[in-house]
PDBML (XML) file of the C-alpha atoms, coordinates in Angstrom:
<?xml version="1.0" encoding="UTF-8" ?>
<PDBx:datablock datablockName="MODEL"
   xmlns:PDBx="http://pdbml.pdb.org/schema/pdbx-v50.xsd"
   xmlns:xsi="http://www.w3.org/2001/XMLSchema-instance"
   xsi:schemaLocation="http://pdbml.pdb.org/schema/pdbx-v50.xsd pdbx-v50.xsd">
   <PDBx:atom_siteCategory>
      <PDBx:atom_site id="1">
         <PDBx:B_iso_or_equiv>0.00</PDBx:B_iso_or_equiv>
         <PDBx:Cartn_x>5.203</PDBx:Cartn_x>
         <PDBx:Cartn_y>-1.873</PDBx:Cartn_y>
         <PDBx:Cartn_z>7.084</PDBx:Cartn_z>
         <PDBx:auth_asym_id>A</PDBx:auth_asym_id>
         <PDBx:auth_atom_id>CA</PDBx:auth_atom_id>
         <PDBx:auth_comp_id>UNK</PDBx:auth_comp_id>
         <PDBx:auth_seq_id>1</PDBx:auth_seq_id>
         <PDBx:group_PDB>ATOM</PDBx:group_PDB>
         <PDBx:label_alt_id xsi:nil="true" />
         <PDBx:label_asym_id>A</PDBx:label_asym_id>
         <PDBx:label_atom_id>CA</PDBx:label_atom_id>
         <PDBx:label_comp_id>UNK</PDBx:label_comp_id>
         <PDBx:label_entity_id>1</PDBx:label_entity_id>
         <PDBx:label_seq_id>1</PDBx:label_seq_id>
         <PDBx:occupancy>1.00</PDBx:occupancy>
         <PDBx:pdbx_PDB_model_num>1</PDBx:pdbx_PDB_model_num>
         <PDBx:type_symbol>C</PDBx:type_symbol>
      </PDBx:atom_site>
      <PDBx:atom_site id="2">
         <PDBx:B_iso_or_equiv>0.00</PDBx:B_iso_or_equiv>
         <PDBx:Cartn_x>8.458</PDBx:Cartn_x>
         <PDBx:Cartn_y>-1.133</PDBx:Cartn_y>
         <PDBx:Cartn_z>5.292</PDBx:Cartn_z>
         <PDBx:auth_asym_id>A</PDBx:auth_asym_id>
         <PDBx:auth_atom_id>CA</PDBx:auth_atom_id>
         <PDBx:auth_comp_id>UNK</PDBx:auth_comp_id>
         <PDBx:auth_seq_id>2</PDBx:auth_seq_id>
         <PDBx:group_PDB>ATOM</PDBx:group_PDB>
         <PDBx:label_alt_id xsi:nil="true" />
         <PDBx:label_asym_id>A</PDBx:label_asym_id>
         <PDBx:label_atom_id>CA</PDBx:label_atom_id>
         <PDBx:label_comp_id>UNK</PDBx:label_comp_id>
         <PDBx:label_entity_id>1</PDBx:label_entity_id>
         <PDBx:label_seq_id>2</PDBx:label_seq_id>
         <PDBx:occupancy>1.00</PDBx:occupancy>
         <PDBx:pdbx_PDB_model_num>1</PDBx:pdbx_PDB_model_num>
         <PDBx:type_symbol>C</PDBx:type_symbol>
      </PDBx:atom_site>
      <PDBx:atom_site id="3">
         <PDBx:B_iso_or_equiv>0.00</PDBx:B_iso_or_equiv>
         <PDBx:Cartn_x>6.542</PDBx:Cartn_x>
         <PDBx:Cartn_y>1.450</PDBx:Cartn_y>
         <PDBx:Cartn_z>3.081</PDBx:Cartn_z>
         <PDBx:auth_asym_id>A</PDBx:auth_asym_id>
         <PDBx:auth_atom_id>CA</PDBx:auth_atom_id>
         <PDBx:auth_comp_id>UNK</PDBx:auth_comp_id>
         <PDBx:auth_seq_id>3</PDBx:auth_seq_id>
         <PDBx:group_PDB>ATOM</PDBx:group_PDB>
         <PDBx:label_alt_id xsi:nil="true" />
         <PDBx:label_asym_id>A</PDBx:label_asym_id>
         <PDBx:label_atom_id>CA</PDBx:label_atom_id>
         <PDBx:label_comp_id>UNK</PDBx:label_comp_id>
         <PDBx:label_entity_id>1</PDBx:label_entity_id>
         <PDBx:label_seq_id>3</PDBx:label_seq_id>
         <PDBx:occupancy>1.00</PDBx:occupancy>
         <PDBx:pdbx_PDB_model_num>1</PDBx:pdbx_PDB_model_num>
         <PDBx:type_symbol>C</PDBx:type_symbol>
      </PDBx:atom_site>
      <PDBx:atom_site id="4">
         <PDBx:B_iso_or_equiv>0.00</PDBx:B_iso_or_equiv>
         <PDBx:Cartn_x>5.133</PDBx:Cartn_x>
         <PDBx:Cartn_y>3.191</PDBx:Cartn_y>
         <PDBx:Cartn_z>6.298</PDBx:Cartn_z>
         <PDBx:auth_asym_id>A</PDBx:auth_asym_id>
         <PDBx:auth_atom_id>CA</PDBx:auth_atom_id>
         <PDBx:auth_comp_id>UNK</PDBx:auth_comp_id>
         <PDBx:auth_seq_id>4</PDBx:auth_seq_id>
         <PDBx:group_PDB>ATOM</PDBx:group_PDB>
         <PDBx:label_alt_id xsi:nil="true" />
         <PDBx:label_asym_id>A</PDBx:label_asym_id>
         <PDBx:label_atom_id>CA</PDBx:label_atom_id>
         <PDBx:label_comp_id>UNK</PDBx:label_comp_id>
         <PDBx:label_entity_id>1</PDBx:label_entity_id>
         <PDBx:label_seq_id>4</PDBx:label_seq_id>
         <PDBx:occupancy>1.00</PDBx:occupancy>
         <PDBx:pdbx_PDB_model_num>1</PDBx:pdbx_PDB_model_num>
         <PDBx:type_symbol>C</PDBx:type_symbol>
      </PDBx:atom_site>
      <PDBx:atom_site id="5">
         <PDBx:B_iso_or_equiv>0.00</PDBx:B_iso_or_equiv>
         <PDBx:Cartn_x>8.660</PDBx:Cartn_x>
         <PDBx:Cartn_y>3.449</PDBx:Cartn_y>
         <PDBx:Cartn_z>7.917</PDBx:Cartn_z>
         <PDBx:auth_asym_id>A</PDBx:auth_asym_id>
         <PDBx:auth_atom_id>CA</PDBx:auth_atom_id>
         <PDBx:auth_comp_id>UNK</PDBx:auth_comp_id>
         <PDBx:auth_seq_id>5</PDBx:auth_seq_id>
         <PDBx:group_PDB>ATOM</PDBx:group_PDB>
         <PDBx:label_alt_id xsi:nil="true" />
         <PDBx:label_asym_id>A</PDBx:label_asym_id>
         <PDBx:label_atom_id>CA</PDBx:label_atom_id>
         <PDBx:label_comp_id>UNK</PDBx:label_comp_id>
         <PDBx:label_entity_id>1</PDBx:label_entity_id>
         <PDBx:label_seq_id>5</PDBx:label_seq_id>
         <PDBx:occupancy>1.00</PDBx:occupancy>
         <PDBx:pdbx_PDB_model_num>1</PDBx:pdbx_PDB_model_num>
         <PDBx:type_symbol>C</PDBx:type_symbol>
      </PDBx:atom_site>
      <PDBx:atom_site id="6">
         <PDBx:B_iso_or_equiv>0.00</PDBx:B_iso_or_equiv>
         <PDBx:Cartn_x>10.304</PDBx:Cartn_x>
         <PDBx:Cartn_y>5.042</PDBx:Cartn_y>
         <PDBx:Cartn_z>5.115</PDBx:Cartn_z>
         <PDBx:auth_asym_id>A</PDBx:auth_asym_id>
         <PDBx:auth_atom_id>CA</PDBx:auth_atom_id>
         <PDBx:auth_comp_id>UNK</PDBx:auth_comp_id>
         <PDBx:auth_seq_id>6</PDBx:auth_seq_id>
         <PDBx:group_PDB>ATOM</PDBx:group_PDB>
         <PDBx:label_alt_id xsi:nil="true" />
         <PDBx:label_asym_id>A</PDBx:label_asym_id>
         <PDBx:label_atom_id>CA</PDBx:label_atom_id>
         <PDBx:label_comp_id>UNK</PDBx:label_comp_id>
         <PDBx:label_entity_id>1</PDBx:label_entity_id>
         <PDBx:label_seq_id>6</PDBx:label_seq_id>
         <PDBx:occupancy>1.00</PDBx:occupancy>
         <PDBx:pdbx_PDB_model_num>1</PDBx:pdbx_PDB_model_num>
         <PDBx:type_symbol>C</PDBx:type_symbol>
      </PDBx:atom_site>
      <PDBx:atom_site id="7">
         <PDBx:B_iso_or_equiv>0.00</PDBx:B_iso_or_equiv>
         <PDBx:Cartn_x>6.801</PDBx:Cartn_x>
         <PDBx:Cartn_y>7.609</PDBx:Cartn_y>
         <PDBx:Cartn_z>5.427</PDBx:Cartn_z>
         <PDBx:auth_asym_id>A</PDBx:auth_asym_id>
         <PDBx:auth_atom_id>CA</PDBx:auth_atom_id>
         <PDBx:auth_comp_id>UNK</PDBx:auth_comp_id>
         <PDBx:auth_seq_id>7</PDBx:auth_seq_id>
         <PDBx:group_PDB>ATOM</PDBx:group_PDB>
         <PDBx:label_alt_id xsi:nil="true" />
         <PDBx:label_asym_id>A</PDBx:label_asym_id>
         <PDBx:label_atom_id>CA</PDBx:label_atom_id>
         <PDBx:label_comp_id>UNK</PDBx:label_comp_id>
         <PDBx:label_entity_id>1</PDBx:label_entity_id>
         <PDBx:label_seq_id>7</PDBx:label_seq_id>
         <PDBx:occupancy>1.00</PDBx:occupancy>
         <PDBx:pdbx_PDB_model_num>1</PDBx:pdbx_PDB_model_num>
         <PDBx:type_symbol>C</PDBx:type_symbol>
      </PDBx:atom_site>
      <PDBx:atom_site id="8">
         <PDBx:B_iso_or_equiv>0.00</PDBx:B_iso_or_equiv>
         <PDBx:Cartn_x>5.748</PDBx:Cartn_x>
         <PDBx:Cartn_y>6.390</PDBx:Cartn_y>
         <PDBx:Cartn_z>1.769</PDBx:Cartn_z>
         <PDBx:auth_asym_id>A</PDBx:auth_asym_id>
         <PDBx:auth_atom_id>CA</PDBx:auth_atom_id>
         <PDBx:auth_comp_id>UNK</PDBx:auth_comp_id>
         <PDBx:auth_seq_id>8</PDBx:auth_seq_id>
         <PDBx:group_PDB>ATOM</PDBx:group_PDB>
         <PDBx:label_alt_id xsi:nil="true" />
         <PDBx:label_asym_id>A</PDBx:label_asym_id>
         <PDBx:label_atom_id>CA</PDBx:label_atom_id>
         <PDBx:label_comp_id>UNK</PDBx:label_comp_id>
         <PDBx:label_entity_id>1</PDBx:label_entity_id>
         <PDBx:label_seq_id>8</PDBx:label_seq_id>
         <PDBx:occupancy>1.00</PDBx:occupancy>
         <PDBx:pdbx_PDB_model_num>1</PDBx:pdbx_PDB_model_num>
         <PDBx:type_symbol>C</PDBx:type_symbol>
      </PDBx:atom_site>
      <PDBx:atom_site id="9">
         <PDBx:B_iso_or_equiv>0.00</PDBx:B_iso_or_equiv>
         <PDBx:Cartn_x>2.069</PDBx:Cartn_x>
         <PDBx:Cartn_y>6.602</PDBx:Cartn_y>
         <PDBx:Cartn_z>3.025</PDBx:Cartn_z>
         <PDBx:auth_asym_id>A</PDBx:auth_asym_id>
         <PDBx:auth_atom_id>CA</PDBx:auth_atom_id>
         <PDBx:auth_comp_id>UNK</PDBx:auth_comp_id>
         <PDBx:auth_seq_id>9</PDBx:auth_seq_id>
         <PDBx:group_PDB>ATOM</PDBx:group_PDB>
         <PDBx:label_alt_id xsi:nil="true" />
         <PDBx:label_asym_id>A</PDBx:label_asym_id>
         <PDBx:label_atom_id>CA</PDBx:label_atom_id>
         <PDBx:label_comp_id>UNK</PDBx:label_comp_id>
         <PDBx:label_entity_id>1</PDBx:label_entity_id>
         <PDBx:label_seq_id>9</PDBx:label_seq_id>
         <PDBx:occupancy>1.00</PDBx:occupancy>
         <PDBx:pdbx_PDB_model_num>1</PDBx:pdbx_PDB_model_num>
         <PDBx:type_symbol>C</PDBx:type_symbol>
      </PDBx:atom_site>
      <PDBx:atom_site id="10">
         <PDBx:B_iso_or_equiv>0.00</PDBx:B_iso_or_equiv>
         <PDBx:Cartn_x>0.900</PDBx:Cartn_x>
         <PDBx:Cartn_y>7.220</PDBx:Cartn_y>
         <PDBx:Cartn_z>-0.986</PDBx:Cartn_z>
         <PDBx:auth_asym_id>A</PDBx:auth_asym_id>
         <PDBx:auth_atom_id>CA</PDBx:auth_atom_id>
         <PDBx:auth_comp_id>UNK</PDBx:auth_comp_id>
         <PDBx:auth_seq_id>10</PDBx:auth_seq_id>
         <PDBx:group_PDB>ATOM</PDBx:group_PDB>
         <PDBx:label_alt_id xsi:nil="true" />
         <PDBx:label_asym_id>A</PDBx:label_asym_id>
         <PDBx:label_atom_id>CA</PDBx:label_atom_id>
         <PDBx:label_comp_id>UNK</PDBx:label_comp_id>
         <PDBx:label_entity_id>1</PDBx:label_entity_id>
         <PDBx:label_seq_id>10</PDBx:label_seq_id>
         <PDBx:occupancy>1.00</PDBx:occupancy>
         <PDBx:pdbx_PDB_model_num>1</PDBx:pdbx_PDB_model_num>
         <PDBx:type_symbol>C</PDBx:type_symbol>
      </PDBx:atom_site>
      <PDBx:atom_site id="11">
         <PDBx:B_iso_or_equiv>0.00</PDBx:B_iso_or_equiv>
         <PDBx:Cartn_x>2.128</PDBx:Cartn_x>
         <PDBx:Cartn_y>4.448</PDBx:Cartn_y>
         <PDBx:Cartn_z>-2.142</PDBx:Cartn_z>
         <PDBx:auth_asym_id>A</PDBx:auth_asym_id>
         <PDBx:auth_atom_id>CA</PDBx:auth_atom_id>
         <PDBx:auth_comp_id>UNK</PDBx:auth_comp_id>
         <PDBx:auth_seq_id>11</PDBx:auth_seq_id>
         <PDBx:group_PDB>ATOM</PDBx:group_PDB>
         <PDBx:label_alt_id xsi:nil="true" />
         <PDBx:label_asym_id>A</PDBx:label_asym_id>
         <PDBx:label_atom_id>CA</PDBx:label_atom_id>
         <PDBx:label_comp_id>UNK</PDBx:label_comp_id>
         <PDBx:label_entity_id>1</PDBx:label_entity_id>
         <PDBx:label_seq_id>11</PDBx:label_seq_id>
         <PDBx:occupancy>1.00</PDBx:occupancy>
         <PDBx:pdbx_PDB_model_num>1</PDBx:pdbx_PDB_model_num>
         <PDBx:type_symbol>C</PDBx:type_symbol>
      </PDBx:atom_site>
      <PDBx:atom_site id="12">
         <PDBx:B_iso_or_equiv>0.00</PDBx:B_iso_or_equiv>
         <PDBx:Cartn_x>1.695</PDBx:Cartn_x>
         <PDBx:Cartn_y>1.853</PDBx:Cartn_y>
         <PDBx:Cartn_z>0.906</PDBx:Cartn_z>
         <PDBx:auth_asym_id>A</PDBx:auth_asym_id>
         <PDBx:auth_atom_id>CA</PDBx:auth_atom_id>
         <PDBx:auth_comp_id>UNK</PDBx:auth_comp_id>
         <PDBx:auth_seq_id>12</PDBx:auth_seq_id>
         <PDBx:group_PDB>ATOM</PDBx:group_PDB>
         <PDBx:label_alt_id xsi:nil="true" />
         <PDBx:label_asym_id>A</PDBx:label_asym_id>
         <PDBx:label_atom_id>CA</PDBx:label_atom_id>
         <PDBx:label_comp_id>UNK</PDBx:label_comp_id>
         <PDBx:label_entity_id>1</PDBx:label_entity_id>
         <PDBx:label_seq_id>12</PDBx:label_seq_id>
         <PDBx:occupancy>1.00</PDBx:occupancy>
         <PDBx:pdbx_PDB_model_num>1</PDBx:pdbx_PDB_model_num>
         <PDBx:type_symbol>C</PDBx:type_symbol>
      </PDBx:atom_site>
      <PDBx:atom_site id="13">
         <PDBx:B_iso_or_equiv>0.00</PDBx:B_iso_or_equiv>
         <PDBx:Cartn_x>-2.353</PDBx:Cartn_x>
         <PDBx:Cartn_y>3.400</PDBx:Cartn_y>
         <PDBx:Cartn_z>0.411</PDBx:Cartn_z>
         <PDBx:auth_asym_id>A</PDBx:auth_asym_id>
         <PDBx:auth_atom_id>CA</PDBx:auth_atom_id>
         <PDBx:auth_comp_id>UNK</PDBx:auth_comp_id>
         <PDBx:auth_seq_id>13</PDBx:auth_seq_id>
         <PDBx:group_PDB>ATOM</PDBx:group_PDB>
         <PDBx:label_alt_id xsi:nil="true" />
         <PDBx:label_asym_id>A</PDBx:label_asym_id>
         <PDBx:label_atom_id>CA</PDBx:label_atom_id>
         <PDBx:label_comp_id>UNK</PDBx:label_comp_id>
         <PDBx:label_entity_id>1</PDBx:label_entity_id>
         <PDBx:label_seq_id>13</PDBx:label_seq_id>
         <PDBx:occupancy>1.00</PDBx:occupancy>
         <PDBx:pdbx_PDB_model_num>1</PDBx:pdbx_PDB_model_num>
         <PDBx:type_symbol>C</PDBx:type_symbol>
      </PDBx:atom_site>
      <PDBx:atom_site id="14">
         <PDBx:B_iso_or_equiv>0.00</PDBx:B_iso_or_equiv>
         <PDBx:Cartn_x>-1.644</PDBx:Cartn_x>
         <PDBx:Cartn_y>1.842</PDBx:Cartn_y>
         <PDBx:Cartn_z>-3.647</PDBx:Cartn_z>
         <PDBx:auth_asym_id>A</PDBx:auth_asym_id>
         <PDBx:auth_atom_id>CA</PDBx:auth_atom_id>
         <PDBx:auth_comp_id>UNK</PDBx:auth_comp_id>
         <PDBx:auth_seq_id>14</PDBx:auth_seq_id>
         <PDBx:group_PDB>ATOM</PDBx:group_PDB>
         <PDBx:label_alt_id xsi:nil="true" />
         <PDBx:label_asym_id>A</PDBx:label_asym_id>
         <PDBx:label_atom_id>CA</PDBx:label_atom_id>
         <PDBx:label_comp_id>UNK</PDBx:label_comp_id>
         <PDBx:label_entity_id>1</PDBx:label_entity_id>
         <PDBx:label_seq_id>14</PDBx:label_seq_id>
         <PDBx:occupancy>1.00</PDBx:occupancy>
         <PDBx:pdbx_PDB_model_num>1</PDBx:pdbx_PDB_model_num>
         <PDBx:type_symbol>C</PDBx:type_symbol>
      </PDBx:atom_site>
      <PDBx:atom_site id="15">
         <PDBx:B_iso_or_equiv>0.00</PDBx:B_iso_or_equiv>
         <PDBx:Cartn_x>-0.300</PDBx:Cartn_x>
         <PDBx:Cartn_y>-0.923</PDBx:Cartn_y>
         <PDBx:Cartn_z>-2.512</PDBx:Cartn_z>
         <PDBx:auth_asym_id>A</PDBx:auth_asym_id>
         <PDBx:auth_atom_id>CA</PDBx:auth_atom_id>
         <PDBx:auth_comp_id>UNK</PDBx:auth_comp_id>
         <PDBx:auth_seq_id>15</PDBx:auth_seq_id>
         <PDBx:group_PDB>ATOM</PDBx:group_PDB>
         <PDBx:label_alt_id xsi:nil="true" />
         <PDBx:label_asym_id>A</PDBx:label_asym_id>
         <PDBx:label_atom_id>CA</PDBx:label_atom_id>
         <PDBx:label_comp_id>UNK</PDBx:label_comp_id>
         <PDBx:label_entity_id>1</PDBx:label_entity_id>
         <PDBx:label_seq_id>15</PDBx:label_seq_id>
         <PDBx:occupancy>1.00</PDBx:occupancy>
         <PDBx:pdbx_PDB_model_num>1</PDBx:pdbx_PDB_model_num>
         <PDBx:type_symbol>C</PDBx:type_symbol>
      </PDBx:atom_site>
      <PDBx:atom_site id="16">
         <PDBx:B_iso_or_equiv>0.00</PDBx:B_iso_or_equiv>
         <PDBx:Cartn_x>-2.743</PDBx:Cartn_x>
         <PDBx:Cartn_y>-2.183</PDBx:Cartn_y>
         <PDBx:Cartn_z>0.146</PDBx:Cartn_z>
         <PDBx:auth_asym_id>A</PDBx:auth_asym_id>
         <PDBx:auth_atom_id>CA</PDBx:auth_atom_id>
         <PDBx:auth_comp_id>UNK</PDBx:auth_comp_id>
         <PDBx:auth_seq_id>16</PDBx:auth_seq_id>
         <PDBx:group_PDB>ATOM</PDBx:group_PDB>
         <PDBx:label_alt_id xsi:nil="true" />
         <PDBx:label_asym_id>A</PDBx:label_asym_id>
         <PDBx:label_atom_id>CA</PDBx:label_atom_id>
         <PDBx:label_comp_id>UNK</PDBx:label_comp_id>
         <PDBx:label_entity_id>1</PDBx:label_entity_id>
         <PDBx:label_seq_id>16</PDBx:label_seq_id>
         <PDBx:occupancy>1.00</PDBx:occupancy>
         <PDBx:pdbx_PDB_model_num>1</PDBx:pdbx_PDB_model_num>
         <PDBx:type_symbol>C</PDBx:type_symbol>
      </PDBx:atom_site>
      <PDBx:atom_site id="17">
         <PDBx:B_iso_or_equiv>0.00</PDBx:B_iso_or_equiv>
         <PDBx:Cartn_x>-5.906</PDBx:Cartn_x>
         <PDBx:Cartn_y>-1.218</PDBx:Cartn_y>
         <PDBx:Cartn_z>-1.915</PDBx:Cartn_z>
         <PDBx:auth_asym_id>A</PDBx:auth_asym_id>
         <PDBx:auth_atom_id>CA</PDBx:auth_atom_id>
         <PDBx:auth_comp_id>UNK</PDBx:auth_comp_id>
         <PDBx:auth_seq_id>17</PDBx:auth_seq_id>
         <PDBx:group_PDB>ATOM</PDBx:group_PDB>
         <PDBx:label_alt_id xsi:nil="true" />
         <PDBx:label_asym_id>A</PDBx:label_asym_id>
         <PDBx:label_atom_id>CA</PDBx:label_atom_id>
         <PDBx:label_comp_id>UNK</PDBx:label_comp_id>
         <PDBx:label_entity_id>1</PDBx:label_entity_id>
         <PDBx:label_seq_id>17</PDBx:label_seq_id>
         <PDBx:occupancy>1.00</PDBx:occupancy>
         <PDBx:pdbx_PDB_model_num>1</PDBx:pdbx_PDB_model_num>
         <PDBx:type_symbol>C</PDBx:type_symbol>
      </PDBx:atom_site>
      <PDBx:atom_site id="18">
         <PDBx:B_iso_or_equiv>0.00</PDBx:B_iso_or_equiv>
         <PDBx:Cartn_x>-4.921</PDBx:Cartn_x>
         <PDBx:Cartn_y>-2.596</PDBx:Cartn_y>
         <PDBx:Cartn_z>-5.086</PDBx:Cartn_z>
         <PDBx:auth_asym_id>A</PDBx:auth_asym_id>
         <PDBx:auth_atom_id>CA</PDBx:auth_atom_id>
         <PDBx:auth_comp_id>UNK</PDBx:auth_comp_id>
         <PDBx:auth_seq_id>18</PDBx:auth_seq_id>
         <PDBx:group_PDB>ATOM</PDBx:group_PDB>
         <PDBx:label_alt_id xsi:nil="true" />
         <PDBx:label_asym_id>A</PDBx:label_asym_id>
         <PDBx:label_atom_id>CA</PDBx:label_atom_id>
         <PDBx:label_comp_id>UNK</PDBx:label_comp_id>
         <PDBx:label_entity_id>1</PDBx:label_entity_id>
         <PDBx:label_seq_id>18</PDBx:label_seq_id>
         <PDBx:occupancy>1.00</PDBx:occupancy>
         <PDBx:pdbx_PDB_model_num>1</PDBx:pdbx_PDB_model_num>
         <PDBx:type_symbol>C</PDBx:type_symbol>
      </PDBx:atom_site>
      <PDBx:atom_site id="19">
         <PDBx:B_iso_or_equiv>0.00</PDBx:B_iso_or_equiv>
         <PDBx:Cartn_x>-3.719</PDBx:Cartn_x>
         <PDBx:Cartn_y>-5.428</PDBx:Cartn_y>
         <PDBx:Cartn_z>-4.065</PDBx:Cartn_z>
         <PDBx:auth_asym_id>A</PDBx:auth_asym_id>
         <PDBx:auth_atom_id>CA</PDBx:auth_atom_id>
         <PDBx:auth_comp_id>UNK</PDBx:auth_comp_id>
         <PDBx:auth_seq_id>19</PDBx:auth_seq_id>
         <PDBx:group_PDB>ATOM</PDBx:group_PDB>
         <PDBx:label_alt_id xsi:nil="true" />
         <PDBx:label_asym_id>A</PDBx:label_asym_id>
         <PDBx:label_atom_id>CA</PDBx:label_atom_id>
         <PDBx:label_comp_id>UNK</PDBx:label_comp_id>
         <PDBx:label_entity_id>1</PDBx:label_entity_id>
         <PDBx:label_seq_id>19</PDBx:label_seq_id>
         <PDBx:occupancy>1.00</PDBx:occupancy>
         <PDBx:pdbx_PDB_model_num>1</PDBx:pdbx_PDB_model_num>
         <PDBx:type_symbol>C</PDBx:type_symbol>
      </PDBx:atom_site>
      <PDBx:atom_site id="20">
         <PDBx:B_iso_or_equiv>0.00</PDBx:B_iso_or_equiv>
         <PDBx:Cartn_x>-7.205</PDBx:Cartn_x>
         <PDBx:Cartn_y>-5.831</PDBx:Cartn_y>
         <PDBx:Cartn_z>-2.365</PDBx:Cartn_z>
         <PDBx:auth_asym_id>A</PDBx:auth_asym_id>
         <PDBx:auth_atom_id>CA</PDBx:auth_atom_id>
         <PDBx:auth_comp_id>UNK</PDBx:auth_comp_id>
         <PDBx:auth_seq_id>20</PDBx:auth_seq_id>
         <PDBx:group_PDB>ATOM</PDBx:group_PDB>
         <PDBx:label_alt_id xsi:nil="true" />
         <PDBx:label_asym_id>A</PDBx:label_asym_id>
         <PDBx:label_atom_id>CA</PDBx:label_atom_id>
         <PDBx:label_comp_id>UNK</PDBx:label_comp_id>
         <PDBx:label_entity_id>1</PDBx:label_entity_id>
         <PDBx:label_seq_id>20</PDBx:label_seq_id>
         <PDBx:occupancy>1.00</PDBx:occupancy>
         <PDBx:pdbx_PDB_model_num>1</PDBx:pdbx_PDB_model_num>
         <PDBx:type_symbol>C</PDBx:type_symbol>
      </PDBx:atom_site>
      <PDBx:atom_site id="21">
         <PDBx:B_iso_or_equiv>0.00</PDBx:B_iso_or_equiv>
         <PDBx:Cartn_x>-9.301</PDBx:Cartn_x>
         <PDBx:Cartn_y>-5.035</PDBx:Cartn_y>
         <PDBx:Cartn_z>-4.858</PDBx:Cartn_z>
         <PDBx:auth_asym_id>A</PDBx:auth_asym_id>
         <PDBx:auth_atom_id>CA</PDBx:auth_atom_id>
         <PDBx:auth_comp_id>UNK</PDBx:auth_comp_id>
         <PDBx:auth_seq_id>21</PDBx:auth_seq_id>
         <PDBx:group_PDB>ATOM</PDBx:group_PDB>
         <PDBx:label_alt_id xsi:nil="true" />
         <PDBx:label_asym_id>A</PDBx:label_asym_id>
         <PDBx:label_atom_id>CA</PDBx:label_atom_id>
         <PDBx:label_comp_id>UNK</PDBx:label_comp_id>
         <PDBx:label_entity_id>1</PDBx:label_entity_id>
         <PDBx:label_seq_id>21</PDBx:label_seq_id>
         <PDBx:occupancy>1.00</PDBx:occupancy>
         <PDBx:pdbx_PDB_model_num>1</PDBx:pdbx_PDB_model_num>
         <PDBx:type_symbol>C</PDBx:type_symbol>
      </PDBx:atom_site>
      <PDBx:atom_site id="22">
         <PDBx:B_iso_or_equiv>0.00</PDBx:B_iso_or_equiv>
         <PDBx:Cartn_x>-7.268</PDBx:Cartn_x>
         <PDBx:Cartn_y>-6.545</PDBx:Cartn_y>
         <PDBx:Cartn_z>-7.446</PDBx:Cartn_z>
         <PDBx:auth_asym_id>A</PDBx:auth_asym_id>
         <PDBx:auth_atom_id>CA</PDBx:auth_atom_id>
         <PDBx:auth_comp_id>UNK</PDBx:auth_comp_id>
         <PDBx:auth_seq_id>22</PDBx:auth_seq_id>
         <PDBx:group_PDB>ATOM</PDBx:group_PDB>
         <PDBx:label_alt_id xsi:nil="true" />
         <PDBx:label_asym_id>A</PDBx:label_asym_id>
         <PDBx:label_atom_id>CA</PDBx:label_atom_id>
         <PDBx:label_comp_id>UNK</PDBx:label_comp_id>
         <PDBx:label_entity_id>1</PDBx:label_entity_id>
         <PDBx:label_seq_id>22</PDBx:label_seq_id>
         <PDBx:occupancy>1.00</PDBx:occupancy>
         <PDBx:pdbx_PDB_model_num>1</PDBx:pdbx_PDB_model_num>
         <PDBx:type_symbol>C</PDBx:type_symbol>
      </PDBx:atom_site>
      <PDBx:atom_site id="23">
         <PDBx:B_iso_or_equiv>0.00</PDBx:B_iso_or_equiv>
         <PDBx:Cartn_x>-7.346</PDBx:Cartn_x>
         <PDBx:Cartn_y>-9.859</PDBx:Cartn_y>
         <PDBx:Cartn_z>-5.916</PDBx:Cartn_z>
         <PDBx:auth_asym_id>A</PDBx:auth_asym_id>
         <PDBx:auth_atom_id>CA</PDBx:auth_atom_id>
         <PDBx:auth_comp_id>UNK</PDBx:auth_comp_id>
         <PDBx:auth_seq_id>23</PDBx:auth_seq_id>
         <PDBx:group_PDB>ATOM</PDBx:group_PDB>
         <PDBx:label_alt_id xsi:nil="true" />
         <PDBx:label_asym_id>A</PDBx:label_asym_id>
         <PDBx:label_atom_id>CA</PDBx:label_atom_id>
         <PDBx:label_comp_id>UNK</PDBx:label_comp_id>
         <PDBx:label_entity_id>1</PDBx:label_entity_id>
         <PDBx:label_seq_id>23</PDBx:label_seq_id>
         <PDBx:occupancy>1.00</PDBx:occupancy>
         <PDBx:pdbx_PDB_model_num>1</PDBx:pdbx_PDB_model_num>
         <PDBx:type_symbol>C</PDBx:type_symbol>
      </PDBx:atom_site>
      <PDBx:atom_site id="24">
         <PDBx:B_iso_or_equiv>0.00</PDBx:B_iso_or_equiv>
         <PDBx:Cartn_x>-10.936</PDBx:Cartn_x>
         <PDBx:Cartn_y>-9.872</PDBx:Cartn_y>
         <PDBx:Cartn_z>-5.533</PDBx:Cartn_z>
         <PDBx:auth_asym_id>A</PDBx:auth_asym_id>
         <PDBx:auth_atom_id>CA</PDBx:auth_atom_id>
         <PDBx:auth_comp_id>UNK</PDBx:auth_comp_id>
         <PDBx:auth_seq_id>24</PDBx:auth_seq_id>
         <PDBx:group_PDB>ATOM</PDBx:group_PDB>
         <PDBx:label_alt_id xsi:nil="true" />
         <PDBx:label_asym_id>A</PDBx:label_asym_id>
         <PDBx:label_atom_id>CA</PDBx:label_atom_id>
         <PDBx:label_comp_id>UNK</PDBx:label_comp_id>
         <PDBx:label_entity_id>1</PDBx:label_entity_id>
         <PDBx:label_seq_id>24</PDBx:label_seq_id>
         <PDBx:occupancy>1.00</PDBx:occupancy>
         <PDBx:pdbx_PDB_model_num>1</PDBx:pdbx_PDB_model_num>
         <PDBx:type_symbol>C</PDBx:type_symbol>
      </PDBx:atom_site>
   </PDBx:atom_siteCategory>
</PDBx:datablock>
């Protein structure tokens, strides 16, 4: 949320998916 305030949109897109994928 934080990341999407400050309009960091690439890295809240990192964020989200790698933390998804990497904790499959």
């Amino acid at each position: 949320f934080q990341l999407l305030e400050q309009e960091l949109t690439a890295q809240f897109l990192l964020y989200s998916i790698s933390s998804f994928v990497s904790g499959l």
